[in-house]
PDB file of N, CA and C in Angstrom:
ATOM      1  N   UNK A   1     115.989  96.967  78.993  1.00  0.00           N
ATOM      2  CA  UNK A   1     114.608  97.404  78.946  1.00  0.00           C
ATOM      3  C   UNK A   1     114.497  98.742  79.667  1.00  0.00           C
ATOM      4  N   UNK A   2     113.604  99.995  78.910  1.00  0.00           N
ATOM      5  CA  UNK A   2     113.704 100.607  80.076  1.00  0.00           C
ATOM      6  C   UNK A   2     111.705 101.098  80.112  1.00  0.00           C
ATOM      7  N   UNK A   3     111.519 100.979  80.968  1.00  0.00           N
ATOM      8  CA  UNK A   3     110.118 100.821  81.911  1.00  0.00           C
ATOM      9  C   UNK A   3     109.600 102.063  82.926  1.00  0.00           C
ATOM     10  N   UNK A   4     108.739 102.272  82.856  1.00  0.00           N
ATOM     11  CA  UNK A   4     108.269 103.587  84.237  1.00  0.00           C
ATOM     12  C   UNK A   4     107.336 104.529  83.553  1.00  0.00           C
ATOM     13  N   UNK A   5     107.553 104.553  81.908  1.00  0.00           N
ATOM     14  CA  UNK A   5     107.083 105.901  81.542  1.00  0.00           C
ATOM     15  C   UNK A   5     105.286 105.319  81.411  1.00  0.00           C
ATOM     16  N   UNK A   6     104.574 106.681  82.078  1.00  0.00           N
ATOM     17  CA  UNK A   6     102.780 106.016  81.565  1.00  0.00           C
ATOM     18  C   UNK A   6     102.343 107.466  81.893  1.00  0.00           C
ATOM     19  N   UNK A   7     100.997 107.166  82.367  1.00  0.00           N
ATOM     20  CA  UNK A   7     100.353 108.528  82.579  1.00  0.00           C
ATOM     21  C   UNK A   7      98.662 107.959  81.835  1.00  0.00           C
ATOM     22  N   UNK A   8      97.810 109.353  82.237  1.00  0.00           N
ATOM     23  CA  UNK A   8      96.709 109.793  81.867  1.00  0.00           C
ATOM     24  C   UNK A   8      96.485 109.401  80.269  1.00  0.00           C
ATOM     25  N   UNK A   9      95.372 109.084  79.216  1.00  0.00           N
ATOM     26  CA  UNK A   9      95.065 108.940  78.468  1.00  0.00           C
ATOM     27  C   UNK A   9      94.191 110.423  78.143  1.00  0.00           C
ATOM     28  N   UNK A  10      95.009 111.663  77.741  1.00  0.00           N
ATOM     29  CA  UNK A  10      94.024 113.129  77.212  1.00  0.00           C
ATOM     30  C   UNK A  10      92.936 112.328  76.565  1.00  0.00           C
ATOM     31  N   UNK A  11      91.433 113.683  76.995  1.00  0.00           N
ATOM     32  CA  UNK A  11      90.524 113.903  75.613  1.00  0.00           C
ATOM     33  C   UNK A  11      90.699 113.333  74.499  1.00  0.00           C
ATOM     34  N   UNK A  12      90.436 112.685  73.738  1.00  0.00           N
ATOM     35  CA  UNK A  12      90.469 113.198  72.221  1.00  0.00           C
ATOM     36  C   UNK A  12      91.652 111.826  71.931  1.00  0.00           C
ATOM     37  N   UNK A  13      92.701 111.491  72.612  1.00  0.00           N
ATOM     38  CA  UNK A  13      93.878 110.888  72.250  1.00  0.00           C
ATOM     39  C   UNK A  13      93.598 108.577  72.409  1.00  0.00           C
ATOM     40  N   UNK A  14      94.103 108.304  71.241  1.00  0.00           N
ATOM     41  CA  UNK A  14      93.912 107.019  71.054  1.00  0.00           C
ATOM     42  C   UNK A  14      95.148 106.718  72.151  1.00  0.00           C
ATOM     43  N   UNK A  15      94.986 105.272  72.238  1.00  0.00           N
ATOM     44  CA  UNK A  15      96.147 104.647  73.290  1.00  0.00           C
ATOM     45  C   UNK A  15      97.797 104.960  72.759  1.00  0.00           C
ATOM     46  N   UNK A  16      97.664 104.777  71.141  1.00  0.00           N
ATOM     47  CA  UNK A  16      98.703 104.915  70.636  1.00  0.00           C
ATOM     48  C   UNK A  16      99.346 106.078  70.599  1.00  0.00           C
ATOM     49  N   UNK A  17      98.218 107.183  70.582  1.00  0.00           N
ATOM     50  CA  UNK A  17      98.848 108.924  70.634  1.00  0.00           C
ATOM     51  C   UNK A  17      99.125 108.861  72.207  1.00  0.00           C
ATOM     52  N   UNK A  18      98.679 108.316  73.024  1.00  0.00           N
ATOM     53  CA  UNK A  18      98.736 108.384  74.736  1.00  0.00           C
ATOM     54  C   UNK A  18     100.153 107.482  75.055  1.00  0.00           C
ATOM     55  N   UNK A  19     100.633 107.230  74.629  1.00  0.00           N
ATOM     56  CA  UNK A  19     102.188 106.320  74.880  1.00  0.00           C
ATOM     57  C   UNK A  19     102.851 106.752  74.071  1.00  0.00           C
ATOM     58  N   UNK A  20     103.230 106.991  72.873  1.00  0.00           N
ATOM     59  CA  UNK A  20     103.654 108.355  72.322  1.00  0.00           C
ATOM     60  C   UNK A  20     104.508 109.385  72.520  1.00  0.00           C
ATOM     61  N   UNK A  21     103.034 109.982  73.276  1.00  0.00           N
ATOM     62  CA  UNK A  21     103.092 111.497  74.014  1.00  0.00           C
ATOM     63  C   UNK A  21     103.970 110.999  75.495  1.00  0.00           C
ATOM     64  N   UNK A  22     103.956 109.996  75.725  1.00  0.00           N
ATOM     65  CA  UNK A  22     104.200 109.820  76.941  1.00  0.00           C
ATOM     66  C   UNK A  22     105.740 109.771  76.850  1.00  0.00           C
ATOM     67  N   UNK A  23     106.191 108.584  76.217  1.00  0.00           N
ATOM     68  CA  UNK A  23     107.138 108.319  75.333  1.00  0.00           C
ATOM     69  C   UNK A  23     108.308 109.857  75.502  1.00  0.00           C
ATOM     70  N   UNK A  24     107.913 110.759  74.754  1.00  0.00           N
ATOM     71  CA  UNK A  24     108.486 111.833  74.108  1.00  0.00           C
ATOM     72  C   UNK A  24     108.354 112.776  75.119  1.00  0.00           C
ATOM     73  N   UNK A  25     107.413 113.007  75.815  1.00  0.00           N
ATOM     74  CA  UNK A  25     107.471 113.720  77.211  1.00  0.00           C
ATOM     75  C   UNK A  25     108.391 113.150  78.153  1.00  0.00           C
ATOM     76  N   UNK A  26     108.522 112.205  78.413  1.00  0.00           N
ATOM     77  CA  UNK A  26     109.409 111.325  80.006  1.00  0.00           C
ATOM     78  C   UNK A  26     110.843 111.381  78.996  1.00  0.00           C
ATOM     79  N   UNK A  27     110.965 111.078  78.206  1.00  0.00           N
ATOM     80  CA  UNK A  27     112.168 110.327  77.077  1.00  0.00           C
ATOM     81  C   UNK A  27     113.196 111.470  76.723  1.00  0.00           C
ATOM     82  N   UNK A  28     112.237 112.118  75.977  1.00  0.00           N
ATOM     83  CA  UNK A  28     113.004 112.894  75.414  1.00  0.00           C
ATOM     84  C   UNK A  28     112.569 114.746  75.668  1.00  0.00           C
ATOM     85  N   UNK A  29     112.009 114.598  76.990  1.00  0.00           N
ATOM     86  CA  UNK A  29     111.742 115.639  76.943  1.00  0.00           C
ATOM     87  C   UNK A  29     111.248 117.364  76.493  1.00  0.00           C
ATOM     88  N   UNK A  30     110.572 116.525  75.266  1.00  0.00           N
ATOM     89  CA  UNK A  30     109.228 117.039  74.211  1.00  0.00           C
ATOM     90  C   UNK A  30     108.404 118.242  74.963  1.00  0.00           C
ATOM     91  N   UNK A  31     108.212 119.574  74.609  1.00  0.00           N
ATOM     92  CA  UNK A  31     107.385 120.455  75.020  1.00  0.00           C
ATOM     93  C   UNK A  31     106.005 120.009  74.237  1.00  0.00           C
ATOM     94  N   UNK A  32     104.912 120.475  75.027  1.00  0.00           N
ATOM     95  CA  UNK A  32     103.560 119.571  74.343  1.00  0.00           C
ATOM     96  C   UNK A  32     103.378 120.390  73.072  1.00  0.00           C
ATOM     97  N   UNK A  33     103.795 121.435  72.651  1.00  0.00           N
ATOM     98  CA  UNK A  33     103.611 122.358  71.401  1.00  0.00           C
ATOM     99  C   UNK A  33     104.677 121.154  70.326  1.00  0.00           C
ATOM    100  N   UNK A  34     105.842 120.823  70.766  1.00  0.00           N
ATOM    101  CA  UNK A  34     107.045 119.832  69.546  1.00  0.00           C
ATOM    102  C   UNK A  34     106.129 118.370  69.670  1.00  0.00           C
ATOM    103  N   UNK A  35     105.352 118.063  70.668  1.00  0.00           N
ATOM    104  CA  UNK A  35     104.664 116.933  70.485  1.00  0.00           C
ATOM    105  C   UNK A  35     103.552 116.789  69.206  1.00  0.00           C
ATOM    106  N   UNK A  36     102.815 117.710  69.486  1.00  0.00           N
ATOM    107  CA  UNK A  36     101.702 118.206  68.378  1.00  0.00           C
ATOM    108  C   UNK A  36     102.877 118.322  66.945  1.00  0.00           C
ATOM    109  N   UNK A  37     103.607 118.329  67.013  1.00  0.00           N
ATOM    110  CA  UNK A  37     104.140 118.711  65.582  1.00  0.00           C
ATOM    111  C   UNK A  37     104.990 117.019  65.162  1.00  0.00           C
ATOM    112  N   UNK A  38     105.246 116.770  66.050  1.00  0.00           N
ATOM    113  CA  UNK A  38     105.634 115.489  65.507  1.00  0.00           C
ATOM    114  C   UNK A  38     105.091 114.179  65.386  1.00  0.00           C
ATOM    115  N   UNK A  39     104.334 114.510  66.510  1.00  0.00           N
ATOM    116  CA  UNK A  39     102.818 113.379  66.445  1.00  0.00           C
ATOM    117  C   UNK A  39     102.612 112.637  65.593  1.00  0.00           C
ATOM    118  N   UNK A  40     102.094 113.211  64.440  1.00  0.00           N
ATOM    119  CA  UNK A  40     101.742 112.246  63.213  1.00  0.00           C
ATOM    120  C   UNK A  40     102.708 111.341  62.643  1.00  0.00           C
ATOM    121  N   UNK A  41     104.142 111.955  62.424  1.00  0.00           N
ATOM    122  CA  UNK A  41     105.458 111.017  61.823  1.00  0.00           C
ATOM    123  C   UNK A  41     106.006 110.204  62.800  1.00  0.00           C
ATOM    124  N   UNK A  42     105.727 110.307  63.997  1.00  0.00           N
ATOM    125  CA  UNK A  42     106.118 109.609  65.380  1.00  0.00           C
ATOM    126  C   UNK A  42     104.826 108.112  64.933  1.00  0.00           C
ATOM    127  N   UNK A  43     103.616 108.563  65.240  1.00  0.00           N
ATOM    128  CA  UNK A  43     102.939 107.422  64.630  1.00  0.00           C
ATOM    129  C   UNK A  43     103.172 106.495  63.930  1.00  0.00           C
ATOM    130  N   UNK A  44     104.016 106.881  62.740  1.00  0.00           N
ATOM    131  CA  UNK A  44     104.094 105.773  61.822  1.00  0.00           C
ATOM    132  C   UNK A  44     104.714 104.452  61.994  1.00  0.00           C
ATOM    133  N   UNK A  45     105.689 104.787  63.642  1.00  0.00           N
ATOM    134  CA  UNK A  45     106.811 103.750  64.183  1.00  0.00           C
ATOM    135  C   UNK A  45     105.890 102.912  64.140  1.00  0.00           C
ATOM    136  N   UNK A  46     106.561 101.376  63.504  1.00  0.00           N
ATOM    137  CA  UNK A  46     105.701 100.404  64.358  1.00  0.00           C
ATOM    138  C   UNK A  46     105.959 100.041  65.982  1.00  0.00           C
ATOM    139  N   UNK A  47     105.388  99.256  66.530  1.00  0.00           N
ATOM    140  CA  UNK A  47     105.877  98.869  67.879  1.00  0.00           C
ATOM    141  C   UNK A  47     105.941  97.368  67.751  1.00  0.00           C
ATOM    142  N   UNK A  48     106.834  96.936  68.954  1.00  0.00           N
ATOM    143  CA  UNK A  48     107.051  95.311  68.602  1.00  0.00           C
ATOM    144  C   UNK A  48     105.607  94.405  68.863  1.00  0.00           C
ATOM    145  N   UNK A  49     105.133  95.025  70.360  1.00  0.00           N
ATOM    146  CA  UNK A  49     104.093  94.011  71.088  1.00  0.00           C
ATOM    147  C   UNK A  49     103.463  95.513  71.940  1.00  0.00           C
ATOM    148  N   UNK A  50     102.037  94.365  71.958  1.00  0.00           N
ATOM    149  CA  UNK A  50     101.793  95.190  72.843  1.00  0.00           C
ATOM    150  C   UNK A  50     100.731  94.240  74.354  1.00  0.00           C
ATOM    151  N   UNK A  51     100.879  94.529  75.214  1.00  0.00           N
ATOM    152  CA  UNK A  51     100.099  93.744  76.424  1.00  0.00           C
ATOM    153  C   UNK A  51      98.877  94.372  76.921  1.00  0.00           C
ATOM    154  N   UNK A  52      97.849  94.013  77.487  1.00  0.00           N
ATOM    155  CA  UNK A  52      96.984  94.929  78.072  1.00  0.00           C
ATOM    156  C   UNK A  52      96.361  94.198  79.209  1.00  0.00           C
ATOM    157  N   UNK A  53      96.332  94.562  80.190  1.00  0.00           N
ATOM    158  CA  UNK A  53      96.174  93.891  81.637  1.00  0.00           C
ATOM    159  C   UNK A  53      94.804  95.117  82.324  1.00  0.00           C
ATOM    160  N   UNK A  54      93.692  94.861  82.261  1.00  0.00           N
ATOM    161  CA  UNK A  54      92.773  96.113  83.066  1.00  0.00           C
ATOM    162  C   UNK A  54      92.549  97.128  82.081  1.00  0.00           C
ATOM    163  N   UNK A  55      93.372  98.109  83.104  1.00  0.00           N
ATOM    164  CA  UNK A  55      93.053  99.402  82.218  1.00  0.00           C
ATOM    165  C   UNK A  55      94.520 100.159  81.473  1.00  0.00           C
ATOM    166  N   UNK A  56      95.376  99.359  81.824  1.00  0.00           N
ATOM    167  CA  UNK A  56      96.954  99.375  81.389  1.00  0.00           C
ATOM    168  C   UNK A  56      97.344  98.629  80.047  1.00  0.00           C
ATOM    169  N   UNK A  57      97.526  99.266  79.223  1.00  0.00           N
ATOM    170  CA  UNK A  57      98.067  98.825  77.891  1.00  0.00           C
ATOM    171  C   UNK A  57      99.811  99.182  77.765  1.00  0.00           C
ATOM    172  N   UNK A  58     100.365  97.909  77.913  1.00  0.00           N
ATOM    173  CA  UNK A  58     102.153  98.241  77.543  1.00  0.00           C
ATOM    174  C   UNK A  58     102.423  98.064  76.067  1.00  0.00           C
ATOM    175  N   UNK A  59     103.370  99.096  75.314  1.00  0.00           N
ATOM    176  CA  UNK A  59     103.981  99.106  74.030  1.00  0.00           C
ATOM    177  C   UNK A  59     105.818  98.808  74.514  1.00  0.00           C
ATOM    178  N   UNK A  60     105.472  97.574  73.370  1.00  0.00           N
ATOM    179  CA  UNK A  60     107.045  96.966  73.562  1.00  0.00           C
ATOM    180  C   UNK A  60     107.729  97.756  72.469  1.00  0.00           C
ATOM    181  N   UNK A  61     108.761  98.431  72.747  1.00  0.00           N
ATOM    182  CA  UNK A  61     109.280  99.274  71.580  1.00  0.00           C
ATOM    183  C   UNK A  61     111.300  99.062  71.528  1.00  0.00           C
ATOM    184  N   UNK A  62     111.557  98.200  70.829  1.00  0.00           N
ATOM    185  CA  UNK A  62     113.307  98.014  70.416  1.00  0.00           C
ATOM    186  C   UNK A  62     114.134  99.432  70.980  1.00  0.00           C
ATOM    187  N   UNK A  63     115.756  99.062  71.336  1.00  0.00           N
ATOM    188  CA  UNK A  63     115.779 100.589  71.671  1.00  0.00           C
ATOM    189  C   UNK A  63     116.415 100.855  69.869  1.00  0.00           C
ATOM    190  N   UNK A  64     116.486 100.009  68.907  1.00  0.00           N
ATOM    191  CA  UNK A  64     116.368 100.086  67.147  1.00  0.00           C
ATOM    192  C   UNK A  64     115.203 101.681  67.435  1.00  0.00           C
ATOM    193  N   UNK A  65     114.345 101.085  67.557  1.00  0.00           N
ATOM    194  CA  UNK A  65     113.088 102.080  67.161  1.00  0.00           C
ATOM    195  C   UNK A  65     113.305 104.007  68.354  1.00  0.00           C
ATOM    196  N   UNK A  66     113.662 103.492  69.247  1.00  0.00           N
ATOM    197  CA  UNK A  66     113.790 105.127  70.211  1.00  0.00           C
ATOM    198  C   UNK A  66     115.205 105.586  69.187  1.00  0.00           C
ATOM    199  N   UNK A  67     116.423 105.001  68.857  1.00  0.00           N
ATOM    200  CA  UNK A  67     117.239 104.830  68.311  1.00  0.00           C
ATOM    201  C   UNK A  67     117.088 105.956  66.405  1.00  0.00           C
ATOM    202  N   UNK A  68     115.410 105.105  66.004  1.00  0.00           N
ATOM    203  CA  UNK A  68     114.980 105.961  64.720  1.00  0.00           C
ATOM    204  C   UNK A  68     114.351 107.310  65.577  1.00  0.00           C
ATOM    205  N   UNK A  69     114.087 107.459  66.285  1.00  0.00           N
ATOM    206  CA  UNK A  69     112.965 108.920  66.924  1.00  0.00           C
ATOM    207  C   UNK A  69     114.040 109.780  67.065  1.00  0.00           C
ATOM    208  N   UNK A  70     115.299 109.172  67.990  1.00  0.00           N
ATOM    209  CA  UNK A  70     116.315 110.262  68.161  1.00  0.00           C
ATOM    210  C   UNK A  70     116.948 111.095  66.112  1.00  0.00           C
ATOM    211  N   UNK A  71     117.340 109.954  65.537  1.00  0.00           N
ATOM    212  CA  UNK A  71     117.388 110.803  64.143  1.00  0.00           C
ATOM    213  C   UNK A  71     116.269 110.669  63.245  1.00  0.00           C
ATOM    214  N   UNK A  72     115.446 111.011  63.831  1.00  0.00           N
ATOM    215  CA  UNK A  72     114.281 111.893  63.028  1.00  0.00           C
ATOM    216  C   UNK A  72     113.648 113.520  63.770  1.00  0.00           C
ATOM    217  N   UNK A  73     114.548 113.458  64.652  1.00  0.00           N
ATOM    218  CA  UNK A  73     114.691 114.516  65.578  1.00  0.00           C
ATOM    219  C   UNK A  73     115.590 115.414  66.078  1.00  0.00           C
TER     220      UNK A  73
END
């Protein structure tokens, strides 16, 4: 499992663009200009689960699925 990555929810951004972005920023070290460009096809991943405790929403994601982001990238 690997765990830690979160952050702020931007303006404008659903939970799903906000873990994401987060995702690809902590992960893979995404400039926010390559985020905006991949954003939309990054979306389409499904995710396995998701939890929400407060104001904290976790996305359970296979490392199958970080696994598809690296070759689509």
């Amino acid at each position: 499992m690997i765990s830690g990555f979160g952050g702020k929810q931007e303006a404008g951004e659903t939970i799903h663009e906000t873990a994401w972005r987060e995702t690809l920023e902590e992960l893979f070290d995404f400039s926010p200009e390559v985020i905006q460009s991949v954003l939309p096809e990054v979306l389409k991943i499904p995710y396995f689960k998701t939890f929400t405790n407060g104001n904290y929403t976790v996305f359970v994601f296979t490392f199958d699925t970080l696994l598809l982001i690296c070759k689509m990238f």
